[in-house]
Protein backbone atom coordinates (compact mmCIF):
# COMPACT_ATOMS: atom_id res chain seq x y z
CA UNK A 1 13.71 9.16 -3.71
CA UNK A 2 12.32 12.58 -4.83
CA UNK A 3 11.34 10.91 -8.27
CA UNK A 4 9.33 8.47 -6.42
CA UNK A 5 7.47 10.70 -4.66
CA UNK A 6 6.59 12.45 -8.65
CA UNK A 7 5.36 9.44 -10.38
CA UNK A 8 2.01 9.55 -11.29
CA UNK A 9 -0.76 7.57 -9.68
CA UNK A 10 -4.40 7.15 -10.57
CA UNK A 11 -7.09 7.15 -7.72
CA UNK A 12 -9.82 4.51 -7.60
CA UNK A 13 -12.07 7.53 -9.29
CA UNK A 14 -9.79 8.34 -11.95
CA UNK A 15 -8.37 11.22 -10.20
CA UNK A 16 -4.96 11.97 -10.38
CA UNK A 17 -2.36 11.74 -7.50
CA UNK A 18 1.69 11.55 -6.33
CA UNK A 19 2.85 10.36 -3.38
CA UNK A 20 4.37 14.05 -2.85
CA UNK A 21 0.57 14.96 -2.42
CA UNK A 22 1.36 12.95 1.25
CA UNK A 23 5.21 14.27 1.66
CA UNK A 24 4.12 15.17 5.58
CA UNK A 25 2.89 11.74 5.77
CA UNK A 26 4.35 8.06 6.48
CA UNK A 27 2.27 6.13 4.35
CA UNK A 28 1.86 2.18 4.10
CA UNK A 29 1.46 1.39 0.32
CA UNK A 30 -0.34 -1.76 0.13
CA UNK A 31 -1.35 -3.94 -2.77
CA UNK A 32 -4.60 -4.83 -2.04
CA UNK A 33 -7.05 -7.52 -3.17
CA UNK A 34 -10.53 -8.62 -2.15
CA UNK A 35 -10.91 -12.45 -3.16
CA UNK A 36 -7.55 -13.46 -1.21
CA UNK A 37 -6.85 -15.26 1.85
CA UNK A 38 -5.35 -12.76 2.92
CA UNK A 39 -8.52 -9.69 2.71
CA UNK A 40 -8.98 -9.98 6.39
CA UNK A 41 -5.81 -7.98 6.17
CA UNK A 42 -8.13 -4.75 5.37
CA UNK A 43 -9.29 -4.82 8.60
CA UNK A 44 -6.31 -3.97 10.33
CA UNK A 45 -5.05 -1.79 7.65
CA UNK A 46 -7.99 0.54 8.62
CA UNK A 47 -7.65 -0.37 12.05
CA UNK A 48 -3.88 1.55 11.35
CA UNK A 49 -5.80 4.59 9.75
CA UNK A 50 -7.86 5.41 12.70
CA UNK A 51 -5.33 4.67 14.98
CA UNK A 52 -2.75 7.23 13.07
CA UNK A 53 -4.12 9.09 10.57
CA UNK A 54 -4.10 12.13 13.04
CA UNK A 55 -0.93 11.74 13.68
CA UNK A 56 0.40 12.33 10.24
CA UNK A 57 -0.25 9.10 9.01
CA UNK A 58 -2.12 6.89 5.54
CA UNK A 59 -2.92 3.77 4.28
CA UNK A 60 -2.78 3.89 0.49
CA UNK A 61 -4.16 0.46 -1.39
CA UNK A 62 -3.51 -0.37 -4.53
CA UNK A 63 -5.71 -3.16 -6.03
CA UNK A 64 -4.40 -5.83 -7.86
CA UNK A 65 -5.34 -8.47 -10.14
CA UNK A 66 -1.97 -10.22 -11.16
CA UNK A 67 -2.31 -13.37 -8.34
CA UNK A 68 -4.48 -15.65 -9.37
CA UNK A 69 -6.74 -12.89 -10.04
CA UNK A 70 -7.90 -12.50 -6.60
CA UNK A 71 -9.10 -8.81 -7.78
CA UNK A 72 -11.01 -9.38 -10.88
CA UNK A 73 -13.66 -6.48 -9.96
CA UNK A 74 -14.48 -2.71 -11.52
CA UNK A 75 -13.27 0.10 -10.00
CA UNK A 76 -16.76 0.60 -8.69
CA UNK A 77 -17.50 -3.02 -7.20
CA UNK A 78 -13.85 -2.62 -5.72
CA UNK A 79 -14.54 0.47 -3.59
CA UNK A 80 -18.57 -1.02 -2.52
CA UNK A 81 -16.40 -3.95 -1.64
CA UNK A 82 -13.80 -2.01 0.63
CA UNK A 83 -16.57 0.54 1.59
CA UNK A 84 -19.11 -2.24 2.81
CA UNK A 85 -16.84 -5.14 3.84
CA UNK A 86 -14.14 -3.41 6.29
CA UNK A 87 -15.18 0.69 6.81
CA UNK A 88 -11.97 1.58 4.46
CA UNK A 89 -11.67 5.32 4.51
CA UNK A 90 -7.81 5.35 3.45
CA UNK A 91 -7.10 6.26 -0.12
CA UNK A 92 -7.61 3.32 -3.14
CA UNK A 93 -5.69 3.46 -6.36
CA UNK A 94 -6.75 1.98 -10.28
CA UNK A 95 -5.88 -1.16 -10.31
CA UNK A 96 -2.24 -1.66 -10.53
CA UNK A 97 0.29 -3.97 -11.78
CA UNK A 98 3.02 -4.52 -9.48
CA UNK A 99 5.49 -7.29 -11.02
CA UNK A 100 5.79 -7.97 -14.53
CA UNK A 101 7.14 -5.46 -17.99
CA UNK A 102 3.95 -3.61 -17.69
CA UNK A 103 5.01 -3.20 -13.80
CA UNK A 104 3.46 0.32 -12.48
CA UNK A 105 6.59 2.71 -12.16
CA UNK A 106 5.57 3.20 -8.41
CA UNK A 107 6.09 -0.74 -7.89
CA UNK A 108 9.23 -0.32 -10.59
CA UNK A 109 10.67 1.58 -7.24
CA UNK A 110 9.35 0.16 -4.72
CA UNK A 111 10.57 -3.15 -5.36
CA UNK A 112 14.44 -2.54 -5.15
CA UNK A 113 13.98 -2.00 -1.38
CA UNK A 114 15.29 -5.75 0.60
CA UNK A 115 12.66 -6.66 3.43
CA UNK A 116 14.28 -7.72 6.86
CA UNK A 117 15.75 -10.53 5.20
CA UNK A 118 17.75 -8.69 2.79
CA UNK A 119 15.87 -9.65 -0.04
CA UNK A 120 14.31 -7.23 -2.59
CA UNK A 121 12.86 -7.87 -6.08
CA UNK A 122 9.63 -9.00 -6.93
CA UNK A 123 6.52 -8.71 -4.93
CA UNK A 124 5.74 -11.95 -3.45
CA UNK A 125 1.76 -11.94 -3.19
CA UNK A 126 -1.09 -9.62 -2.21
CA UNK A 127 -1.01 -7.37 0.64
CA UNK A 128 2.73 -6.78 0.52
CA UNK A 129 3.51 -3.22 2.52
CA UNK A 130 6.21 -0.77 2.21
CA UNK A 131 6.06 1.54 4.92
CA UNK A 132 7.67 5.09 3.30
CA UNK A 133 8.69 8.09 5.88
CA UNK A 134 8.49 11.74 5.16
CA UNK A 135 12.45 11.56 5.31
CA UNK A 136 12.22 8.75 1.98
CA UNK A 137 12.97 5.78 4.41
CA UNK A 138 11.41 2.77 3.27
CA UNK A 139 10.64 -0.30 4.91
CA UNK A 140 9.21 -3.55 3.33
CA UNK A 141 7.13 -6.11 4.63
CA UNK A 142 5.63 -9.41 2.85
CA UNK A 143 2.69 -10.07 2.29
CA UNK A 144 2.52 -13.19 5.06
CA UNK A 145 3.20 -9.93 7.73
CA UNK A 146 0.39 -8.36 9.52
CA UNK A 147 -0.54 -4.44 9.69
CA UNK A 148 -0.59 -4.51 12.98
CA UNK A 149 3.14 -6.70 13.60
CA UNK A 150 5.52 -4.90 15.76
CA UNK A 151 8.06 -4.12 13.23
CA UNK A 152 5.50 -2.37 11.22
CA UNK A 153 4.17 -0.50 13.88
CA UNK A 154 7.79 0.18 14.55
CA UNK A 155 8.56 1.63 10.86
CA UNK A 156 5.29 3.68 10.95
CA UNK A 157 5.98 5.32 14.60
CA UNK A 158 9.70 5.99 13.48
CA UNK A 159 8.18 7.85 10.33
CA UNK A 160 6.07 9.80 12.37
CA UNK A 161 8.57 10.57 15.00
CA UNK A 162 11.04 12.08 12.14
């Protein structure tokens, strides 16, 4: 899991990142979209930051533009979006591709990790989380599962406990 904490990642602002920069964290990597049915999600992803960020704790979103192009915007009118729409103070990525040959190596990862049904492979939809621990444990949710469900909560609290 060490390798997936090296891959490189872009921020929104074309800095550079890996998710060892948050190795003291348990971080929910979301793929995020603002023209979905599912945005409302944002809400309670920040509602998650507040609540834990002090407690060792991130949100990291990770536009994306690969269902029915629900995130066709720039970099800029994504953030104003986030900013302006929901308060979002946790950390966004470039866009990224997360199914696909051109799949981001981050999602390459993520992906072979089975949600509570057993079932890994693709990513279903927007807003799909994987909840990773400091100790590499990762826990996947789909898309249809809310921030704030009990068995995410559960996943981030163990990762923080650890």
């Amino acid at each position: 899991m060490s390798e997936l904490r090296d891959i490189p990642l872009t921020t929104i602002d074309g800095g550079t990142a890996t998710l060892a920069d948050y190795a003291d964290k348990t971080v929910l990597v979301v793929n995020v979209a603002s023209k979905c049915g599912l945005t409302p999600q944002y809400e309670k992803l920040e509602q998650l930051q507040k609540q834990y960020e002090d407690q060792g704790f991130t949100v990291l979103g990770f536009p994306c533009n690969q269902f029915m192009g629900q995130e066709p915007g720039s970099a800029e009118q994504i953030q104003e979006f986030c900013s302006t729409t929901y308060g979002v103070t946790f950390p966004l990525f470039e866009k990224t591709k997360v199914n696909g040959r051109s799949r981001h190596p981050l999602y390459a990862e993520l992906v072979k990790t089975a949600d509570a049904d057993g079932k890994a492979g693709k990513v279903k939809w927007n807003f799909e989380k994987f909840v990773i621990a400091p100790d590499d444990t990762v826990h996947r949710f789909r898309p249809s599962t809310q921030p704030d469900d009990p068995a995410v909560i559960a996943a981030i609290e163990a990762g923080l406990a650890g």
